[in-house]
Protein backbone atom coordinates (compact mmCIF):
# COMPACT_ATOMS: atom_id res chain seq x y z
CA UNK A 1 -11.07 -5.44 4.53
CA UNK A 2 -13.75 -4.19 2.52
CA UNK A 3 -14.52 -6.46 -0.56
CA UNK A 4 -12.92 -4.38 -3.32
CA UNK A 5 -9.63 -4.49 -1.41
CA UNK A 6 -9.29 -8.21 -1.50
CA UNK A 7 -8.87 -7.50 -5.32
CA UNK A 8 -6.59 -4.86 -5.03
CA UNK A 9 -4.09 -6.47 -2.54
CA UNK A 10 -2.34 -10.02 -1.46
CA UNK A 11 -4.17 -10.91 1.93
CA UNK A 12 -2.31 -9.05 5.12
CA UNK A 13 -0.02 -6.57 2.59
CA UNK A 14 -0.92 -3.62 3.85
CA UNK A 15 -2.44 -3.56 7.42
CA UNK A 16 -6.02 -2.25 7.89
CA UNK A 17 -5.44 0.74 10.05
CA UNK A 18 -2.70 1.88 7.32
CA UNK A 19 -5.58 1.67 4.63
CA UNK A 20 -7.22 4.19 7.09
CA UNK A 21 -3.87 6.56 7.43
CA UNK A 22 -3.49 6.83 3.53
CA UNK A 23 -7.02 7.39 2.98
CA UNK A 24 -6.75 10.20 5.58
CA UNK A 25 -3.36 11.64 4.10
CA UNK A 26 -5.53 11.47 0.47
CA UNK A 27 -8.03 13.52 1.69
CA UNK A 28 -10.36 10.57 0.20
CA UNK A 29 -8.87 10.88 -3.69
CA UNK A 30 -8.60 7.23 -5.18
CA UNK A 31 -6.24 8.54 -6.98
CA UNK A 32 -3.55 10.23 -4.34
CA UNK A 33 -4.31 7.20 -2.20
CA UNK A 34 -3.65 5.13 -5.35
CA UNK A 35 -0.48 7.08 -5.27
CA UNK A 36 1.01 6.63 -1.99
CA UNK A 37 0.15 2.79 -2.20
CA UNK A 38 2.42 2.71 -5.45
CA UNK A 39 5.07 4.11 -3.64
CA UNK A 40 5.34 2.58 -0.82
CA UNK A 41 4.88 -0.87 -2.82
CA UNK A 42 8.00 0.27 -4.50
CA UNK A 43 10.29 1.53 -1.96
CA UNK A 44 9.06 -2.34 0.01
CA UNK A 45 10.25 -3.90 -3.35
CA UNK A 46 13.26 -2.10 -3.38
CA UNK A 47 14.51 -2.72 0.22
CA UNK A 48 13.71 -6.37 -0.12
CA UNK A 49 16.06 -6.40 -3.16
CA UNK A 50 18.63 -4.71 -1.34
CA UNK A 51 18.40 -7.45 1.30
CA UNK A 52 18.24 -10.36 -1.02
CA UNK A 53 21.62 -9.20 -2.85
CA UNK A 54 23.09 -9.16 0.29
C-alpha cells in the first residue's frame, strides 16, 4: 500500500490488486476512482446492515 493509502483506508479494506482494478476502470482520475470507492463502501455498508437486522 502506497503511503497515502494508509490515510485513506482502515488496514486490509480494500485489497491491493482491487486498488489496481479501480484505478484501471478510472482511467487514472482521482476523482472517478474516488467514485467507485464511495460506492462500493456504500453498497458494503448496506449489505452488512441488511445482515445485522437479520
Amino acid at each position: 500500500m502506497v503511503p497515502r493509502e494508509r490515510f485513506a483506508f482502515r488496514p486490509k479494506a480494500v485489497a491491493e490488486e482491487m486498488l489496481g482494478i479501480v484505478a484501471t476502470l478510472a482511467n487514472g482520475d482521482a476523482r472517478i476512482a474516488l467514485q467507485i470507492l464511495l460506492r462500493a463502501g456504500k453498497k458494503t455498508k448496506d449489505k452488512q446492515t441488511e445482515v445485522d437486522n437479520d
